[in-house]
C-alpha atoms as a PDB file:
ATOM      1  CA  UNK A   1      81.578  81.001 106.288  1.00  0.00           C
ATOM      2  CA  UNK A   2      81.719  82.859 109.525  1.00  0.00           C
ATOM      3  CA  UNK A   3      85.455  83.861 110.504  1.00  0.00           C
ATOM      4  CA  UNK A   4      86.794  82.440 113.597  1.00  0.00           C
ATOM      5  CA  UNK A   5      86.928  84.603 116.964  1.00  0.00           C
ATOM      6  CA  UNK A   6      90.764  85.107 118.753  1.00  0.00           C
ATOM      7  CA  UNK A   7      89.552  83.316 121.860  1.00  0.00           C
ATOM      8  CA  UNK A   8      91.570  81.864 124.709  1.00  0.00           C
ATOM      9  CA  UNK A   9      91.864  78.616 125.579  1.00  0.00           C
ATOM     10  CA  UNK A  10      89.353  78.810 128.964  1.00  0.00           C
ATOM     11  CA  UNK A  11      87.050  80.588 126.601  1.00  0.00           C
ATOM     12  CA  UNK A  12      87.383  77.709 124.158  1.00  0.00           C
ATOM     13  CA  UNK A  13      86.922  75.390 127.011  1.00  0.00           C
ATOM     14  CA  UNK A  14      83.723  77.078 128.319  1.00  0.00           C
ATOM     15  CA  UNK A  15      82.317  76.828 125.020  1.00  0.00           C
ATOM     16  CA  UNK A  16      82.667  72.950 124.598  1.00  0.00           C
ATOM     17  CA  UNK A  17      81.741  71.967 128.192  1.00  0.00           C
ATOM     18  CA  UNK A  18      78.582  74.004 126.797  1.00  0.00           C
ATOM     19  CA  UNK A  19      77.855  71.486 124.099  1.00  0.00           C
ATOM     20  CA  UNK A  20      78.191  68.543 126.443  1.00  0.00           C
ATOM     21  CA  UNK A  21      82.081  68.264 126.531  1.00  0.00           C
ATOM     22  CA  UNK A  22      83.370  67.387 129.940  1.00  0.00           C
ATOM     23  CA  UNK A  23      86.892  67.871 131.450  1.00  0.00           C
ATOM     24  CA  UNK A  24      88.654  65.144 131.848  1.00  0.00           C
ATOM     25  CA  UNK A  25      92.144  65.932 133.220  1.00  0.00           C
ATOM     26  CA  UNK A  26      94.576  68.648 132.630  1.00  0.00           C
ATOM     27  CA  UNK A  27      98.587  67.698 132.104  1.00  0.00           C
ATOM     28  CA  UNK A  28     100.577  70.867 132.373  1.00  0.00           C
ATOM     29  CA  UNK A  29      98.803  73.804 129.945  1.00  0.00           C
ATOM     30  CA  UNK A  30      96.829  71.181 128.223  1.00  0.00           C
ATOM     31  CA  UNK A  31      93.099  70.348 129.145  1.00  0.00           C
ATOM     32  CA  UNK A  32      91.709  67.011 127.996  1.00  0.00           C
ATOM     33  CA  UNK A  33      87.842  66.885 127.356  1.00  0.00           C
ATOM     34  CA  UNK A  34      86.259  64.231 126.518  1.00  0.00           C
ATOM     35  CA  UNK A  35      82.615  63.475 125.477  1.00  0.00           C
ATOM     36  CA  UNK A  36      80.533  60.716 125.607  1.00  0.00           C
ATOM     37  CA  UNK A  37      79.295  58.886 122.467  1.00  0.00           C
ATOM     38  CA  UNK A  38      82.731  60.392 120.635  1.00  0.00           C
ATOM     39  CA  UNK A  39      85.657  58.356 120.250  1.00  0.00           C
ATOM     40  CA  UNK A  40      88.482  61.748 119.884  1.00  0.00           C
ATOM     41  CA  UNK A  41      89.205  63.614 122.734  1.00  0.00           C
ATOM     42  CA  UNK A  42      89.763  67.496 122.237  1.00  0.00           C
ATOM     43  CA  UNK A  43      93.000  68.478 124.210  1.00  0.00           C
ATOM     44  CA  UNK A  44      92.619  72.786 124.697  1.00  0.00           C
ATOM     45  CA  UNK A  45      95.958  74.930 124.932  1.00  0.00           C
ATOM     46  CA  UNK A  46      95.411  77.494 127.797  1.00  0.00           C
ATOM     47  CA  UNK A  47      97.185  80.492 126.017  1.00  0.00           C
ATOM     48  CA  UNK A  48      96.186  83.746 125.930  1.00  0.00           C
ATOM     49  CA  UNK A  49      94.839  83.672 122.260  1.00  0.00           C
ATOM     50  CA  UNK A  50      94.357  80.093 120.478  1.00  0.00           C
ATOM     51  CA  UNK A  51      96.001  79.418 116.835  1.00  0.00           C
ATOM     52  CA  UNK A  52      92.837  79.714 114.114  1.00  0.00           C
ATOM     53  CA  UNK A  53      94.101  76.222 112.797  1.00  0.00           C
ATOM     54  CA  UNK A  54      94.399  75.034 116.267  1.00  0.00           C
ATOM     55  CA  UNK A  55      90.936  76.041 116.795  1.00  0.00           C
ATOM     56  CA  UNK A  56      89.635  74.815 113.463  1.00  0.00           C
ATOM     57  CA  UNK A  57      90.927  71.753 114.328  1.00  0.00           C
ATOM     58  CA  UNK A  58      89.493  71.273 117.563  1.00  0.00           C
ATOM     59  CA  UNK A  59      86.118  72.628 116.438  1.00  0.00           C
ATOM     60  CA  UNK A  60      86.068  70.009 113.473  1.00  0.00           C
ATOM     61  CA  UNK A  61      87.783  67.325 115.833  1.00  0.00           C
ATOM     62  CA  UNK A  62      84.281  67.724 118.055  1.00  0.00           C
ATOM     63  CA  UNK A  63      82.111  67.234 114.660  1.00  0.00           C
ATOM     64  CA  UNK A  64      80.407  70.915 115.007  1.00  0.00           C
ATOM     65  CA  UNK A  65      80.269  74.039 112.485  1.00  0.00           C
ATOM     66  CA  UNK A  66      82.016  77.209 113.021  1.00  0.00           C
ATOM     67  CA  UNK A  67      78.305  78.886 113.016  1.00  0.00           C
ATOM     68  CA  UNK A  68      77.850  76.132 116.000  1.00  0.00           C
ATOM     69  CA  UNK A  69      80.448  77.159 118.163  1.00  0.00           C
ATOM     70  CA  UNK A  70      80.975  81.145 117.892  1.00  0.00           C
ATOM     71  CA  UNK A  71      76.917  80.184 119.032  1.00  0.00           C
ATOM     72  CA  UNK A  72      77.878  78.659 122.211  1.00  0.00           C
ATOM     73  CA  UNK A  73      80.201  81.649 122.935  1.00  0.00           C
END
């Protein structure tokens, strides 16, 4: 199992909207992105460098392997 990159949340973000993921709204630091066809919405921190269980989460939230998204990036 690949390890997970220290990303930041916009590079996070680029990497979903890649795999289809579109921004829905953002509420303070927080975007929302939503996808259609998914029922969960993925809702991106905009720090510097993202949590790895934060990012785990969101990555397994959007139904896609770590090998999957470090791909995208």
């Amino acid at each position: 199992m690949p390890r997970l990159p220290v990303i930041s949340g916009s590079e996070a973000v680029k990497a979903f909207q890649c795999a289809g993921w579109r921004v829905d709204r953002q509420r303070g630091s927080h975007i929302v992105l939503l996808k259609a066809g998914h029922i969960a919405s993925l809702s991106v921190p905009q720090h510097k460098e993202l949590a790895p269980g934060t990012l785990r989460s969101l990555v397994r939230t959007a139904e896609m392997s770590i090998e999957e998204f470090v791909g995208l990036l």
